[in-house]
C-alpha atoms as a PDB file:
ATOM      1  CA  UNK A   1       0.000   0.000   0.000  1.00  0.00           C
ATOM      2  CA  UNK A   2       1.133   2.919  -0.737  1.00  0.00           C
ATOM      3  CA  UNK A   3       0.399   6.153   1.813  1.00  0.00           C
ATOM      4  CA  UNK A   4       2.268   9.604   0.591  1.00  0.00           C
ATOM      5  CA  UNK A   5       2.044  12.170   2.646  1.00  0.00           C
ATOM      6  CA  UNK A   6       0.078  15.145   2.194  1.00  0.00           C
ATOM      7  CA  UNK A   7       1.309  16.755   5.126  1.00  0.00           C
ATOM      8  CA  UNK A   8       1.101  17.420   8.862  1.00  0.00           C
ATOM      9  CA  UNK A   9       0.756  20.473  10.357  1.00  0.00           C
ATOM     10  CA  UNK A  10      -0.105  22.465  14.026  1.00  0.00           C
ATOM     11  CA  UNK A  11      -3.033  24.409  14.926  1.00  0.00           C
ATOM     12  CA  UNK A  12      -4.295  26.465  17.396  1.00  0.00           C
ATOM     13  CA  UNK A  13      -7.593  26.352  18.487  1.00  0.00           C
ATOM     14  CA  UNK A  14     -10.026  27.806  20.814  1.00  0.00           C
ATOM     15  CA  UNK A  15     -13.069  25.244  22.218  1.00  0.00           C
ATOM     16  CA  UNK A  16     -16.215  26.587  24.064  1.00  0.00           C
ATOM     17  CA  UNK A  17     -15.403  25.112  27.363  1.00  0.00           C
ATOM     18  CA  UNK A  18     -12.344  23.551  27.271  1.00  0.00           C
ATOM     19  CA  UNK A  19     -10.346  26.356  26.245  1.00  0.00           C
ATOM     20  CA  UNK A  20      -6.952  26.900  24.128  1.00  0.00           C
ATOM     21  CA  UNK A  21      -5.951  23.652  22.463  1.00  0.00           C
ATOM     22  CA  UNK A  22      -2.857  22.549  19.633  1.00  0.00           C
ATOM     23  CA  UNK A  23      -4.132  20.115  17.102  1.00  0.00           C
ATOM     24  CA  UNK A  24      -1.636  18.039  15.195  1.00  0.00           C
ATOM     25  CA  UNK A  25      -3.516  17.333  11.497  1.00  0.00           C
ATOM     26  CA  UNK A  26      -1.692  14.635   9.382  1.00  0.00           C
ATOM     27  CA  UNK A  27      -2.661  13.750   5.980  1.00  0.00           C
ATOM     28  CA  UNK A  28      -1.605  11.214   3.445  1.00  0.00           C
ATOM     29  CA  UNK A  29      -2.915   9.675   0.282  1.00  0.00           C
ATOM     30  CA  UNK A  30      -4.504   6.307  -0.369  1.00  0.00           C
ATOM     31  CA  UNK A  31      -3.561   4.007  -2.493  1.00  0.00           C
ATOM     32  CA  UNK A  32      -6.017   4.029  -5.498  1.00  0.00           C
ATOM     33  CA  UNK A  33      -8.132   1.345  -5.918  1.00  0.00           C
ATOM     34  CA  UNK A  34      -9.660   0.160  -9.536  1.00  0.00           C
ATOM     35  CA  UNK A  35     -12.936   2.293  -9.806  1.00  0.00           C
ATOM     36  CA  UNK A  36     -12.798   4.356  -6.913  1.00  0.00           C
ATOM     37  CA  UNK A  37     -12.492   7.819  -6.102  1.00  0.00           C
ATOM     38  CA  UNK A  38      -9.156   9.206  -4.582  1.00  0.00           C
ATOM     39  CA  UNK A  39      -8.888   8.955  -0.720  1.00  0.00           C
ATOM     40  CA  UNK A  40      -7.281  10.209   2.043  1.00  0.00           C
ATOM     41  CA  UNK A  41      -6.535   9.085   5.420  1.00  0.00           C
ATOM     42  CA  UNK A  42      -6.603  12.571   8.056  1.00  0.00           C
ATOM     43  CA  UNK A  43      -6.062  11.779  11.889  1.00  0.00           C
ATOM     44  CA  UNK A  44      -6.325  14.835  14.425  1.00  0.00           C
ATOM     45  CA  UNK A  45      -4.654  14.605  17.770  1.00  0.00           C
ATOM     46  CA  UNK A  46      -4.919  16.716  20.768  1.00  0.00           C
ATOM     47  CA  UNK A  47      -0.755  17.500  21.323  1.00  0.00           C
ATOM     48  CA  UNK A  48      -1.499  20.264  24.285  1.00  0.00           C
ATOM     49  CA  UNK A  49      -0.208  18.136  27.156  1.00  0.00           C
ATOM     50  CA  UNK A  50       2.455  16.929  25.367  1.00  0.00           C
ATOM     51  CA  UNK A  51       4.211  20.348  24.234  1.00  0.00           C
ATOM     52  CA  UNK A  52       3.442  21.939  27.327  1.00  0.00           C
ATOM     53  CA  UNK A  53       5.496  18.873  29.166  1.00  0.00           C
ATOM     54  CA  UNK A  54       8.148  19.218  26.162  1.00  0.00           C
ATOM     55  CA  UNK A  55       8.311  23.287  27.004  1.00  0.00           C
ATOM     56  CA  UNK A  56       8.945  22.565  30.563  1.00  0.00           C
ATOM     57  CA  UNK A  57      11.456  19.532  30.750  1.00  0.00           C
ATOM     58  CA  UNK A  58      13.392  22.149  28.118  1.00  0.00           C
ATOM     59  CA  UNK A  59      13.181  25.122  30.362  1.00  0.00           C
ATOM     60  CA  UNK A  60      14.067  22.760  33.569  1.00  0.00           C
ATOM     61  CA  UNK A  61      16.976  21.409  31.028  1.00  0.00           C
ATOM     62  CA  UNK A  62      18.022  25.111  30.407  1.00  0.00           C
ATOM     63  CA  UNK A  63      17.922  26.080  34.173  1.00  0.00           C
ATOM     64  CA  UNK A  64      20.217  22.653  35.106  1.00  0.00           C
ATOM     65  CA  UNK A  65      22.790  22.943  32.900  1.00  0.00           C
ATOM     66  CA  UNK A  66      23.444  26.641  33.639  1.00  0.00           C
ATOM     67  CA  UNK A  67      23.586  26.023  37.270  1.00  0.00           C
ATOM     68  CA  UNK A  68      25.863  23.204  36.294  1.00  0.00           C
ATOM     69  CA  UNK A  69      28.728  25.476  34.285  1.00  0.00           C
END
């Protein structure tokens, strides 16, 4: 099967009640099949806990290794 990528991409969005999120959209062709239509294969994924943990372990990484030199 062959899947080519479209591509991915970030987003920032704002959700009635849950608030500020980052949305990580992914694309990538489908194989085409005999008498079908072109497809596409899109997955979205909530990445807002993840780069906030990311942004922190680099700022705690930052603050270590200039107390360190």
């Amino acid at each position: 099967m062959s899947c080519p990528r479209l591509g991915d991409g970030a987003m920032g969005c704002e959700l009635p009640g849950v608030g500020s999120r980052t949305i990580l959209l992914s694309a990538h062709r489908l194989q085409k099949r005999p008498g079908h239509g072109e497809r596409v294969l899109l997955s979205l994924e909530d990445v807002t806990e993840r780069r906030e943990a990311e942004r922190l372990l680099r700022r705690r990484l930052m603050r270590y290794l200039l107390d360190e030199g």
